[in-house]
C-alpha atoms as a PDB file:
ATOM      1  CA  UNK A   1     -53.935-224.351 -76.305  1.00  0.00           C
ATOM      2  CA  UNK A   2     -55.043-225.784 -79.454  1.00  0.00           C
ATOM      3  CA  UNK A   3     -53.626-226.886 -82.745  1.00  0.00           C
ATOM      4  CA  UNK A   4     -54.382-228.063 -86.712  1.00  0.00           C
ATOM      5  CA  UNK A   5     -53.158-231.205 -87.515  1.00  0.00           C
ATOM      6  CA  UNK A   6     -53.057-230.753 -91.005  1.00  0.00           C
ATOM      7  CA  UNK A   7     -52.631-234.091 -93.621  1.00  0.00           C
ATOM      8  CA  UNK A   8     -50.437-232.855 -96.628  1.00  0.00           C
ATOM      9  CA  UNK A   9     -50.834-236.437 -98.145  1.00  0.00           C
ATOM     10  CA  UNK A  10     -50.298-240.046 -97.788  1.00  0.00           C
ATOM     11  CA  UNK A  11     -47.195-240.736 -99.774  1.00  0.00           C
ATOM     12  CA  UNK A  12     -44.519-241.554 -97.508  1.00  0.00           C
ATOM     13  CA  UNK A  13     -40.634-243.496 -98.349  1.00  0.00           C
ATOM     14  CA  UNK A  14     -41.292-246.154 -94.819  1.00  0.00           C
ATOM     15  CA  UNK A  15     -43.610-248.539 -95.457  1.00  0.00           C
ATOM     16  CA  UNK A  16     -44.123-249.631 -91.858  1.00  0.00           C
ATOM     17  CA  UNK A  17     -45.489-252.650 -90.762  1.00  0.00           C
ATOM     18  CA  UNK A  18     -47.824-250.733 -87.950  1.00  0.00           C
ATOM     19  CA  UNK A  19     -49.081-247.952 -89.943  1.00  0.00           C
ATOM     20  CA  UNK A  20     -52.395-246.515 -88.966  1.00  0.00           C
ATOM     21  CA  UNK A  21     -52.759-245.043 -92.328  1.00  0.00           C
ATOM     22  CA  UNK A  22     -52.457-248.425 -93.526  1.00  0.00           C
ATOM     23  CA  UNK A  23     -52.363-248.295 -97.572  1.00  0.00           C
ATOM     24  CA  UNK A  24     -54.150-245.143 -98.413  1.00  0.00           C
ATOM     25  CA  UNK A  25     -50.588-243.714 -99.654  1.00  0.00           C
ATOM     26  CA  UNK A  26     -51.675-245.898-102.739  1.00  0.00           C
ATOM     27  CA  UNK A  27     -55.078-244.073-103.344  1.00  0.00           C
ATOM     28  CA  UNK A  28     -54.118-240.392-102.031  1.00  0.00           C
ATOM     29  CA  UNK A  29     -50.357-239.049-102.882  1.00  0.00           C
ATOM     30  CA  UNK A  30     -49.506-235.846-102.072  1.00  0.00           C
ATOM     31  CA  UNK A  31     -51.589-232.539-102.006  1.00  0.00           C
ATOM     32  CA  UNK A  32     -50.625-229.628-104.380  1.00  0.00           C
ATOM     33  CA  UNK A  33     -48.712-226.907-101.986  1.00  0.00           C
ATOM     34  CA  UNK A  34     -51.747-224.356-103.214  1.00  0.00           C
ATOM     35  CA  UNK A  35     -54.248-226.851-101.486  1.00  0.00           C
ATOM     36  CA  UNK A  36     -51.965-227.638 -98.262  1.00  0.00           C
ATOM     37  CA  UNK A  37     -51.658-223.653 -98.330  1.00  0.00           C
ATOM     38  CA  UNK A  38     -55.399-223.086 -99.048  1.00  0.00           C
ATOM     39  CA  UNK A  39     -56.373-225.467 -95.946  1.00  0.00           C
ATOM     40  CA  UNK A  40     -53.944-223.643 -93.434  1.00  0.00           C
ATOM     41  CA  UNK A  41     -55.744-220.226 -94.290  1.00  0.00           C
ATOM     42  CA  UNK A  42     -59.093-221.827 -93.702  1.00  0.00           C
ATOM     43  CA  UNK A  43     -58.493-223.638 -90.930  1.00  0.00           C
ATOM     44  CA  UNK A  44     -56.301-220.803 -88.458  1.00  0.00           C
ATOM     45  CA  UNK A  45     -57.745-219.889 -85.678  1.00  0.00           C
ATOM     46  CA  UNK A  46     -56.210-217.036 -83.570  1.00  0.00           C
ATOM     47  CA  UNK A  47     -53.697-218.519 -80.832  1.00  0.00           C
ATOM     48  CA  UNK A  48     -53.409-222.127 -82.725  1.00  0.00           C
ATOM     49  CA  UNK A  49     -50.290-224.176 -83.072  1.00  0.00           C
ATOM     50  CA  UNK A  50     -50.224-226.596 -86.262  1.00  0.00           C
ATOM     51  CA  UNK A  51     -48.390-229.944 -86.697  1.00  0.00           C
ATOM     52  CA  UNK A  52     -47.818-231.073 -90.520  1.00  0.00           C
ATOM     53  CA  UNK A  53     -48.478-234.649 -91.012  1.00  0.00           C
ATOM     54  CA  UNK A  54     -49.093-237.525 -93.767  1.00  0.00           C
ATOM     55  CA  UNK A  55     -47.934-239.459 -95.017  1.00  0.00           C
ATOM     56  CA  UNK A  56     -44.805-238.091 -94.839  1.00  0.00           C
ATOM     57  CA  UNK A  57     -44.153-234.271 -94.615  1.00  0.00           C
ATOM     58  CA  UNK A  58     -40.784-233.944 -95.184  1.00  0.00           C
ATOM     59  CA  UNK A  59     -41.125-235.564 -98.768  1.00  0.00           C
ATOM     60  CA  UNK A  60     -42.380-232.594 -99.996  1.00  0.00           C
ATOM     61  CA  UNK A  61     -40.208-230.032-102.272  1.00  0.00           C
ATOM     62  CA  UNK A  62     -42.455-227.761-101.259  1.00  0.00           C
ATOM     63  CA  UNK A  63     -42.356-228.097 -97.464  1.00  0.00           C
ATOM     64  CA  UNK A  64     -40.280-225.038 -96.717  1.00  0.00           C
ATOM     65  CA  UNK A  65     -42.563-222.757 -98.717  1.00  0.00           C
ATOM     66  CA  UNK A  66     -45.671-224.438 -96.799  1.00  0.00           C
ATOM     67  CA  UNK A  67     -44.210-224.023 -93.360  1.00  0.00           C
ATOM     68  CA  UNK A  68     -43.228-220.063 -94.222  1.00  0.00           C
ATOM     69  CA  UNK A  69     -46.677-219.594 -95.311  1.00  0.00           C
ATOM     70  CA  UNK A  70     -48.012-221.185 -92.275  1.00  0.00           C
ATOM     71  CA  UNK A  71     -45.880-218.764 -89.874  1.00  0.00           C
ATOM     72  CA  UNK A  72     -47.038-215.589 -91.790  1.00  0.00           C
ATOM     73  CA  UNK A  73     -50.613-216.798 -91.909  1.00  0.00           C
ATOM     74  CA  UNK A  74     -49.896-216.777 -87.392  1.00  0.00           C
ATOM     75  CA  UNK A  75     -49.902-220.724 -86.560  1.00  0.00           C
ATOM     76  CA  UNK A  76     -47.681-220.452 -83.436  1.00  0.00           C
ATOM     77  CA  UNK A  77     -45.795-222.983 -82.508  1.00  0.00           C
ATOM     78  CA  UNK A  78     -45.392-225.129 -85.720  1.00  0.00           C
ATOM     79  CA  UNK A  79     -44.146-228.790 -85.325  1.00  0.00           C
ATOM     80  CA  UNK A  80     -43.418-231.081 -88.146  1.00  0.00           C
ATOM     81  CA  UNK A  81     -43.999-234.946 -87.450  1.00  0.00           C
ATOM     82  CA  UNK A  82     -41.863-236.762 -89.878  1.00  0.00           C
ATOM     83  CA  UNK A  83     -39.976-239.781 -89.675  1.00  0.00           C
ATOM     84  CA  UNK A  84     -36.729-238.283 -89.589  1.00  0.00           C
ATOM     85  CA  UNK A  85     -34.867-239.878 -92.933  1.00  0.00           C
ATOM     86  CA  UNK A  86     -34.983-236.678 -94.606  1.00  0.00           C
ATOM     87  CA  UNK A  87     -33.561-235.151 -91.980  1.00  0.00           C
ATOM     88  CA  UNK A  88     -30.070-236.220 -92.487  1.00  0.00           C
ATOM     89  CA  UNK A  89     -29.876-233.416 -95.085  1.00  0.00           C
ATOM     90  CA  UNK A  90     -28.747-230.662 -91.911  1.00  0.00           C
ATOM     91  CA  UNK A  91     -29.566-228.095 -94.802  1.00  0.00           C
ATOM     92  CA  UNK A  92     -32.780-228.606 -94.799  1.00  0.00           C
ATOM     93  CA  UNK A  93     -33.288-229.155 -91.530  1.00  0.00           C
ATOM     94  CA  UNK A  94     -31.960-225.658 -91.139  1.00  0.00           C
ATOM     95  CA  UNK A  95     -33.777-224.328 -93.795  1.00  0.00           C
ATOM     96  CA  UNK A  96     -37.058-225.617 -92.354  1.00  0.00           C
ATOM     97  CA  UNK A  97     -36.314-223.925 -88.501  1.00  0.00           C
ATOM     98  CA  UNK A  98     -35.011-220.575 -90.629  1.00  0.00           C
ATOM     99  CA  UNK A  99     -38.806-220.438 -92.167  1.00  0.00           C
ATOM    100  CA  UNK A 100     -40.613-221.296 -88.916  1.00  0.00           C
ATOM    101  CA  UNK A 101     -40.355-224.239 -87.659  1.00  0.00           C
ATOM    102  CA  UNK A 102     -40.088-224.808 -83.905  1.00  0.00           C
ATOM    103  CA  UNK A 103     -40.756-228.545 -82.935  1.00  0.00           C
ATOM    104  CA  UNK A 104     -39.562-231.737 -85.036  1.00  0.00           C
ATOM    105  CA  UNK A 105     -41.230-234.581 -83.635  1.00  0.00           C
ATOM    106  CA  UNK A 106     -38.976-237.573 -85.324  1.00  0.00           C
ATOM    107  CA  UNK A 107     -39.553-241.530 -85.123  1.00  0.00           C
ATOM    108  CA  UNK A 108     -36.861-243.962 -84.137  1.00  0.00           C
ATOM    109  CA  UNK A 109     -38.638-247.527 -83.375  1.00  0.00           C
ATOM    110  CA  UNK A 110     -35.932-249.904 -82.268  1.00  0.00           C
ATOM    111  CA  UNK A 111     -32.396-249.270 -81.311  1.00  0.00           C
ATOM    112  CA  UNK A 112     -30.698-251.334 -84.412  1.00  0.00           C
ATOM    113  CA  UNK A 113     -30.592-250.897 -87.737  1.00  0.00           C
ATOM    114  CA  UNK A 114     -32.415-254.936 -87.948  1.00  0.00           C
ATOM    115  CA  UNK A 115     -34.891-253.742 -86.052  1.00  0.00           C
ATOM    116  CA  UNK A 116     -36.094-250.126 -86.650  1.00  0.00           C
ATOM    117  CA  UNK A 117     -35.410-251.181 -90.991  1.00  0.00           C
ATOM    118  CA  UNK A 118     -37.818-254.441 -90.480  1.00  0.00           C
ATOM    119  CA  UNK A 119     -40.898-252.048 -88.819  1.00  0.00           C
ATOM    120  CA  UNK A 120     -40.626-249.239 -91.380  1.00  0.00           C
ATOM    121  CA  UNK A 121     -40.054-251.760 -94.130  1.00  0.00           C
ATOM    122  CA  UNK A 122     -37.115-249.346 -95.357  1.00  0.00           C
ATOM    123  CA  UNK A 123     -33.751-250.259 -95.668  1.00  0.00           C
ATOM    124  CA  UNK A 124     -31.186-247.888 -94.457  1.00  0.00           C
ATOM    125  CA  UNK A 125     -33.697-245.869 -92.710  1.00  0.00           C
ATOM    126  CA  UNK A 126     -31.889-246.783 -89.167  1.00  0.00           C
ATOM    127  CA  UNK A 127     -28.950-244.968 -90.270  1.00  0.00           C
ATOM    128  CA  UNK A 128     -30.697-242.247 -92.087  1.00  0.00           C
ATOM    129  CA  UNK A 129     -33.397-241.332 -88.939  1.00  0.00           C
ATOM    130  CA  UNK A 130     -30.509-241.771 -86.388  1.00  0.00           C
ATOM    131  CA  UNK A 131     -28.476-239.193 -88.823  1.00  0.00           C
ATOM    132  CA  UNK A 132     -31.304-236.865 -88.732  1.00  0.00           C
ATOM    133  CA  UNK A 133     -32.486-236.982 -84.957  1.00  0.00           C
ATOM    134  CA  UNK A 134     -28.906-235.474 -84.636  1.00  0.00           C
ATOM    135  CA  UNK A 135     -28.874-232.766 -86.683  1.00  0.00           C
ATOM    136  CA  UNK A 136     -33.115-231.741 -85.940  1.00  0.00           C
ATOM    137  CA  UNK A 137     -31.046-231.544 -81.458  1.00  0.00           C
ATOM    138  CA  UNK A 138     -28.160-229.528 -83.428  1.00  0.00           C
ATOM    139  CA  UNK A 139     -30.741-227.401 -85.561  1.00  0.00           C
ATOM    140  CA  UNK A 140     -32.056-225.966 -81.967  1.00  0.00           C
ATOM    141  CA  UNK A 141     -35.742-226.750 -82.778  1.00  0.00           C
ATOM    142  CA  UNK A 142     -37.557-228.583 -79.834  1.00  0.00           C
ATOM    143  CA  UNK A 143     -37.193-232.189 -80.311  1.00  0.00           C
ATOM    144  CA  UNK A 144     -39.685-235.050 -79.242  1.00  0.00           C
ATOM    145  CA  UNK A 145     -39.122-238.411 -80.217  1.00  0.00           C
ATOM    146  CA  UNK A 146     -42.018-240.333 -80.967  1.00  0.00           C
ATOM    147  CA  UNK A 147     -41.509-244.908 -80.375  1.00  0.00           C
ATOM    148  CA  UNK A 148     -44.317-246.591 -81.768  1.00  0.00           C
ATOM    149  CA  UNK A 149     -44.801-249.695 -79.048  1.00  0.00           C
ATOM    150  CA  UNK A 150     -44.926-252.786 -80.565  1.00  0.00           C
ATOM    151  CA  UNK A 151     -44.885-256.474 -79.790  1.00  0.00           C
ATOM    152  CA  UNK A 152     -41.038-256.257 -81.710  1.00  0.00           C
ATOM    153  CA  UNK A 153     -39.499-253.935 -79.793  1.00  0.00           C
ATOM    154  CA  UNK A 154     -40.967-254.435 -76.322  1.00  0.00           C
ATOM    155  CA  UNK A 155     -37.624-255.739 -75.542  1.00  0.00           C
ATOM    156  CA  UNK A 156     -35.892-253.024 -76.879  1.00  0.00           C
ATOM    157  CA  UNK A 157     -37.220-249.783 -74.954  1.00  0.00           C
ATOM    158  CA  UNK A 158     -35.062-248.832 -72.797  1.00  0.00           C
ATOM    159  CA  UNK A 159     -31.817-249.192 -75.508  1.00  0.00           C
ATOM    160  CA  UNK A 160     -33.778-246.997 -77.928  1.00  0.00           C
ATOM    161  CA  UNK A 161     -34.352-244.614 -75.266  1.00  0.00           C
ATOM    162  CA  UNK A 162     -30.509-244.434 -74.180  1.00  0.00           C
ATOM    163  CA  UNK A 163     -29.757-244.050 -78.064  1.00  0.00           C
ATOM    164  CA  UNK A 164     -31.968-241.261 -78.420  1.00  0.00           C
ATOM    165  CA  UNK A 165     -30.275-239.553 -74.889  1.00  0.00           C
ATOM    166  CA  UNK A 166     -26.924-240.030 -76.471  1.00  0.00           C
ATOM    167  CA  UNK A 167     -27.786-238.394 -79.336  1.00  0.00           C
ATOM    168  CA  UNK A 168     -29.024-234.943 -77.499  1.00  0.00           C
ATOM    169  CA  UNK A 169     -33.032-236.404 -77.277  1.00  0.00           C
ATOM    170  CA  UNK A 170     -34.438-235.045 -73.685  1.00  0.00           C
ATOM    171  CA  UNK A 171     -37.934-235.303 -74.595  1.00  0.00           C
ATOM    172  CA  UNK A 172     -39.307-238.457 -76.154  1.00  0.00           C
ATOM    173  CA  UNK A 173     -42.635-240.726 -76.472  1.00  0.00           C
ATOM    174  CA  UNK A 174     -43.997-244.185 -76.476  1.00  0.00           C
ATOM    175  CA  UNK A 175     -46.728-244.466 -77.950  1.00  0.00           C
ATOM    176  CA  UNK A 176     -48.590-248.329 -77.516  1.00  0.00           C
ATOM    177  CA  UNK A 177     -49.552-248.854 -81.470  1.00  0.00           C
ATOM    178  CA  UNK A 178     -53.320-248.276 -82.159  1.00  0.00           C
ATOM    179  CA  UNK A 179     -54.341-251.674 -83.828  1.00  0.00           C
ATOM    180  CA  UNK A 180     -55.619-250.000 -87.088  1.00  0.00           C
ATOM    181  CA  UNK A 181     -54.317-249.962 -90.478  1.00  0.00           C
ATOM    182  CA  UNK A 182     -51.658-252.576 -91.439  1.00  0.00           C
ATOM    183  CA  UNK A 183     -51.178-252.938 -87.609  1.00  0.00           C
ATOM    184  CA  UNK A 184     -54.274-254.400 -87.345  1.00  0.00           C
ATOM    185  CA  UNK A 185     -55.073-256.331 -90.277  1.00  0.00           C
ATOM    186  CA  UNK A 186     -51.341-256.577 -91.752  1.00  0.00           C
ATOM    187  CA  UNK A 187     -48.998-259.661 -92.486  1.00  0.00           C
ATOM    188  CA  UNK A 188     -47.027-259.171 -89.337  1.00  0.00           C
ATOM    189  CA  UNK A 189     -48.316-259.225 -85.601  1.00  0.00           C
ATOM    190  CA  UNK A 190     -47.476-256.001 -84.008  1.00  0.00           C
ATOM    191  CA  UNK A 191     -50.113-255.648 -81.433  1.00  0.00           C
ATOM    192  CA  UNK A 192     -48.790-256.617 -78.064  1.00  0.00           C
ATOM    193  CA  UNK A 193     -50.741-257.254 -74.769  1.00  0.00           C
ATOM    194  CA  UNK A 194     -51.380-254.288 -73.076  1.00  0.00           C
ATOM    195  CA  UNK A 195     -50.313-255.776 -69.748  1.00  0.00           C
ATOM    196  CA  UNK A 196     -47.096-257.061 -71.104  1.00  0.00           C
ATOM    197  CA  UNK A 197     -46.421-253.523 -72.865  1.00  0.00           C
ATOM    198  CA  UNK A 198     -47.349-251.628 -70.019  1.00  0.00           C
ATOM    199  CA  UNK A 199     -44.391-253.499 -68.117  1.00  0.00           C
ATOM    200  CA  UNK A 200     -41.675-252.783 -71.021  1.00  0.00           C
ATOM    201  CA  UNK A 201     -42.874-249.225 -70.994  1.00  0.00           C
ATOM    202  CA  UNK A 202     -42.570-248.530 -67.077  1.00  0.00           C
ATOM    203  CA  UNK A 203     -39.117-250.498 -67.308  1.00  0.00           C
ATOM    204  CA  UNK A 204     -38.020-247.634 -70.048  1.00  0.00           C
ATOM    205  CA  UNK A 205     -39.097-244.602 -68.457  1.00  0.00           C
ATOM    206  CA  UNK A 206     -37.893-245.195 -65.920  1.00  0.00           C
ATOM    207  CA  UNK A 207     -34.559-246.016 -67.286  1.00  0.00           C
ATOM    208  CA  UNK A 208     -35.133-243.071 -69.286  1.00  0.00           C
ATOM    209  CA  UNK A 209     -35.584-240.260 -66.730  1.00  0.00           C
ATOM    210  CA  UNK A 210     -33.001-242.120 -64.328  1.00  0.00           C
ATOM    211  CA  UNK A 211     -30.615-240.618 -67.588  1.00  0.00           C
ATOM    212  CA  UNK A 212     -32.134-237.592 -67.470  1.00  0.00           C
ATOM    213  CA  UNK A 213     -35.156-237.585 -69.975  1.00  0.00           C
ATOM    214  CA  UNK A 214     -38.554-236.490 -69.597  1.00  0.00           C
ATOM    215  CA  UNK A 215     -40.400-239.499 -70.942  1.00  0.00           C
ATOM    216  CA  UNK A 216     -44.154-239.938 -71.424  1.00  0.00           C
ATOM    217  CA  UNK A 217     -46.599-242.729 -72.800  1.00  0.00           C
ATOM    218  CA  UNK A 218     -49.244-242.576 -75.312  1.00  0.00           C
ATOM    219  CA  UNK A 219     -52.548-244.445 -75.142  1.00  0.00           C
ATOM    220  CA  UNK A 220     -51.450-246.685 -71.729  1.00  0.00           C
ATOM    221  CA  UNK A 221     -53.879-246.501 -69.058  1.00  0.00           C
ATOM    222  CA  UNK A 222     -52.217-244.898 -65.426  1.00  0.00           C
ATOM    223  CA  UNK A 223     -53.805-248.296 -63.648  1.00  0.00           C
ATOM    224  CA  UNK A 224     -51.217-250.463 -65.834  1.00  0.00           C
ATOM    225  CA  UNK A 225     -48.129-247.958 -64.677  1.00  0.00           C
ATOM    226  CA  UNK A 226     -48.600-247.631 -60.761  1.00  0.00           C
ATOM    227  CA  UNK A 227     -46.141-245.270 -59.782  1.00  0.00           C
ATOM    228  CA  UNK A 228     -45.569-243.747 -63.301  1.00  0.00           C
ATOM    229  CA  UNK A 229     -48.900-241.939 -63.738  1.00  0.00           C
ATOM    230  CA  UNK A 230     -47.408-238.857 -64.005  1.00  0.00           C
ATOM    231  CA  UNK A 231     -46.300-239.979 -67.702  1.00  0.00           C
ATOM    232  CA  UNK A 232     -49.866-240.196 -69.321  1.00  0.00           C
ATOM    233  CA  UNK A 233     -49.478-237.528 -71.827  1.00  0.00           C
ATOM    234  CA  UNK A 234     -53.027-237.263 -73.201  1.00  0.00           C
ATOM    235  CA  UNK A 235     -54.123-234.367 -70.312  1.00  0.00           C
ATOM    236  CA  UNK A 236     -50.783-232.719 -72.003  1.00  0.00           C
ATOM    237  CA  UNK A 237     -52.117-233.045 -75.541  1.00  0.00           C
ATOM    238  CA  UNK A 238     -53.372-230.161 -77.406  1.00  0.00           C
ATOM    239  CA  UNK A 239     -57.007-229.897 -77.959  1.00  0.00           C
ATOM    240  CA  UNK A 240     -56.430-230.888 -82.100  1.00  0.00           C
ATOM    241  CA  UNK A 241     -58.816-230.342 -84.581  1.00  0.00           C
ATOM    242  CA  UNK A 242     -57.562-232.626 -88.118  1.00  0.00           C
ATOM    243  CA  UNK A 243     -58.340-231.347 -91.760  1.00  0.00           C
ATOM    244  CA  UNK A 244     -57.817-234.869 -93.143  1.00  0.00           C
ATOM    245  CA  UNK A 245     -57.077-235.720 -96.640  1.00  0.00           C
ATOM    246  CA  UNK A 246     -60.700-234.964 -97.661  1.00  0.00           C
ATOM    247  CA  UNK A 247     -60.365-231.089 -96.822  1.00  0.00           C
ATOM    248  CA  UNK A 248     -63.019-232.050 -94.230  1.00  0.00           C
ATOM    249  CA  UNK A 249     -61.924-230.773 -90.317  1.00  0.00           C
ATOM    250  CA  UNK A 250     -63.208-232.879 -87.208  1.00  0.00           C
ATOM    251  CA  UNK A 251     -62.622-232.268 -83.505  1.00  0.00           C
ATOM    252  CA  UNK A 252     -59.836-235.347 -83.316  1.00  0.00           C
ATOM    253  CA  UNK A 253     -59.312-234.567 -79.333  1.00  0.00           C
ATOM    254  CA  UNK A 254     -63.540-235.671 -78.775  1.00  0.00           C
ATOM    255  CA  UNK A 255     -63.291-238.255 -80.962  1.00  0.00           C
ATOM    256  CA  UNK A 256     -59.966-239.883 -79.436  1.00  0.00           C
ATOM    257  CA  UNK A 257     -62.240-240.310 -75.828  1.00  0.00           C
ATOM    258  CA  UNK A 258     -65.827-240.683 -77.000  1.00  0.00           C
ATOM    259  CA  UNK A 259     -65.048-243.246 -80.090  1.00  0.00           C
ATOM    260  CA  UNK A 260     -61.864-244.106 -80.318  1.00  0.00           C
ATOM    261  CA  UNK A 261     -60.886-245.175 -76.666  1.00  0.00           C
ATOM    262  CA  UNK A 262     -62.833-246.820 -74.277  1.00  0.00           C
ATOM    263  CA  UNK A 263     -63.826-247.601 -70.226  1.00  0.00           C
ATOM    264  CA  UNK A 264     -65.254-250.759 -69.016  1.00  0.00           C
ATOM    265  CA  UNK A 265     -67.388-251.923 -66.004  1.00  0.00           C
ATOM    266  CA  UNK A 266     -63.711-252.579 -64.139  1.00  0.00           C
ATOM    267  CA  UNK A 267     -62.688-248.796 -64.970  1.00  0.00           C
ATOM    268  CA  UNK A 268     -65.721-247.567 -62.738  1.00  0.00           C
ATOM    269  CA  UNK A 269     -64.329-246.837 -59.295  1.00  0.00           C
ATOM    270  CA  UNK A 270     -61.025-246.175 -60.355  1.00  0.00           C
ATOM    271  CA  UNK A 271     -59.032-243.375 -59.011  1.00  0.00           C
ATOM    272  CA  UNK A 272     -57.778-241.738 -62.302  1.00  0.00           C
ATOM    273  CA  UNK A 273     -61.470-242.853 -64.006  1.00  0.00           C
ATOM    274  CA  UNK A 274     -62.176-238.750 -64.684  1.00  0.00           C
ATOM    275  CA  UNK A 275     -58.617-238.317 -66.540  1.00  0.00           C
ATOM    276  CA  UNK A 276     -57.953-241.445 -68.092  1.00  0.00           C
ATOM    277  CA  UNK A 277     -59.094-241.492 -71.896  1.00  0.00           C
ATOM    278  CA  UNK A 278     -59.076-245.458 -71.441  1.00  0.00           C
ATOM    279  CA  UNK A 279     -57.240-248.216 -74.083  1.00  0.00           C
ATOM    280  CA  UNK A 280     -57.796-247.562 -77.649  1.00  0.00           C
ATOM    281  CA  UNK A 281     -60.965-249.438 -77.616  1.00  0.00           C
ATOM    282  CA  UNK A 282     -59.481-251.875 -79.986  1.00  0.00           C
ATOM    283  CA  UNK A 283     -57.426-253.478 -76.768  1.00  0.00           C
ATOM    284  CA  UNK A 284     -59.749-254.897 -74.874  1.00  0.00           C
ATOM    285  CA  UNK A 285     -61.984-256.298 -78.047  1.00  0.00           C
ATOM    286  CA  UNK A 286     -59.406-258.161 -78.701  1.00  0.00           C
ATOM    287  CA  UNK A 287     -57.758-259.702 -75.321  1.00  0.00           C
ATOM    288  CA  UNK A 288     -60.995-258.598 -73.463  1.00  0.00           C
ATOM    289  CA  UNK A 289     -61.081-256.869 -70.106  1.00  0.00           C
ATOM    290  CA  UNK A 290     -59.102-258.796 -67.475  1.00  0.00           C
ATOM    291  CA  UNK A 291     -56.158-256.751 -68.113  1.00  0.00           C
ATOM    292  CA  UNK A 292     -57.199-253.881 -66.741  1.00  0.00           C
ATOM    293  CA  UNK A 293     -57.759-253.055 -63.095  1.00  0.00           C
ATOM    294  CA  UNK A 294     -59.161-249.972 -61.086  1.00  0.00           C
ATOM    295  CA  UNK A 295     -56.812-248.195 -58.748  1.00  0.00           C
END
């Protein structure tokens, strides 16, 4: 299977503290719905799924128009990745599953209001996401929870995860940040070490699924999660072509495991060495190799 990630802008109401899009929402706004609509035609290819992203999506006035026009146009299944505020509104929530949408793909990044408010930078947003996550699981859309996996909320996993199970989540993800953007050149230290993360993440899936949730990880080698391997999602991800902000489309899927991860001399012998993508390369430039291990 294969899918569009399609950028409909960089404006977005969070202004988190790990973003990877860092500040372009200052240079770049949003797209004009003919120019979102414009880039969907161009860039369908037959059997493709599409996920909208920014930015934030669901900031749009024009989003249910977009996502119609993407269903008629044949994207198949279409998943919006949003960070859930907007949600609270079940109406439109509703009215974006009536015009075709069939996965919401929310963010909830701590499991207080202190915590998730001080990483989006958004006051009130705890309330409003948790709000929303309920009615996207009441809307009967698919819903996968994305946790961005930061040196915060490491802590914090496994509550976030029971949160999201009591309100109707099955399916969520923790995703280890990618040190890029404000997460890695912001005011705040958000990048963990990958050793220390690794632990926190096996600790909540495995609370997780003991409740009854599939749970997967994001961008966490299977040598740091013995046991768990099973979890690493990136075998399980779409091959995803982006049309970025510039109209211009690149094969995001190669460039995730030729540029933007990366294997070391103490990957080489490892058993999972032909499936793992490796750390975002970022990782071990940082705190260096000895955190890794073959298996």
């Amino acid at each position: 299977m294969s899918r569009a990630d399609v950028k409909v802008g960089f404006a977005c109401n969070n202004r988190c503290v790990f973003c990877a899009q860092g500040e372009k929402r200052r240079s770049v706004g949003l797209l004009s719905g003919e120019e979102v609509v414009r880039r969907l035609q161009a860039g369908y290819r037959r059997g493709s799924g599409l996920v909208l992203t920014g930015g934030e999506p669901t900031i749009r006035k024009d989003l249910v128009p977009i996502v119609r026009a993407a269903k008629t146009i044949g994207y198949d299944p279409i998943q919006i990745q949003t960070n859930g505020r907007m949600l609270r509104y079940r109406e439109f929530v509703d009215r974006l599953v009536a015009a075709g949408v069939d996965e919401i793909s929310p963010a909830l990044h701590g499991n207080t209001a202190d915590l998730h408010d001080m990483l989006t930078g958004a006051e009130g947003a705890f309330e409003q996401t948790v709000e929303g996550i309920g009615n996207a699981v009441r809307s009967g859309a698919t819903v996968i929870t994305n946790t961005v996996v930061v040196r915060q909320n490491l802590p914090f996993l496994s509550e976030t995860l029971l949160l999201l199970h009591g309100l109707g989540v099955r399916h969520a993800q923790l995703a280890l940040v990618h040190p890029v953007g404000t997460a890695g050149d912001g005011d705040v230290d958000v990048v963990p070490p990958i050793r220390e993360a690794a632990e926190a993440i096996a600790r909540a899936i495995r609370d997780g699924r003991a409740a009854g949730m599939e749970v997967v990880t994001e961008a966490v080698p299977p040598c740091l999660i013995p046991g768990l391997e099973d979890a690493v999602v990136e075998s399980r991800i779409p091959d995803t072509r982006v049309i970025d902000i510039d109209g211009e489309a690149f094969d995001f899927s190669t460039w995730r495991r030729d540029e933007g991860k990366a294997k070391g001399p103490v990957c080489e012998g490892c058993a999972f060495y032909a499936r793992c993508e490796g750390p975002w390369r970022e990782y071990p430039e940082r705190f260096g190799w000895d955190a890794f291990g073959g298996t």
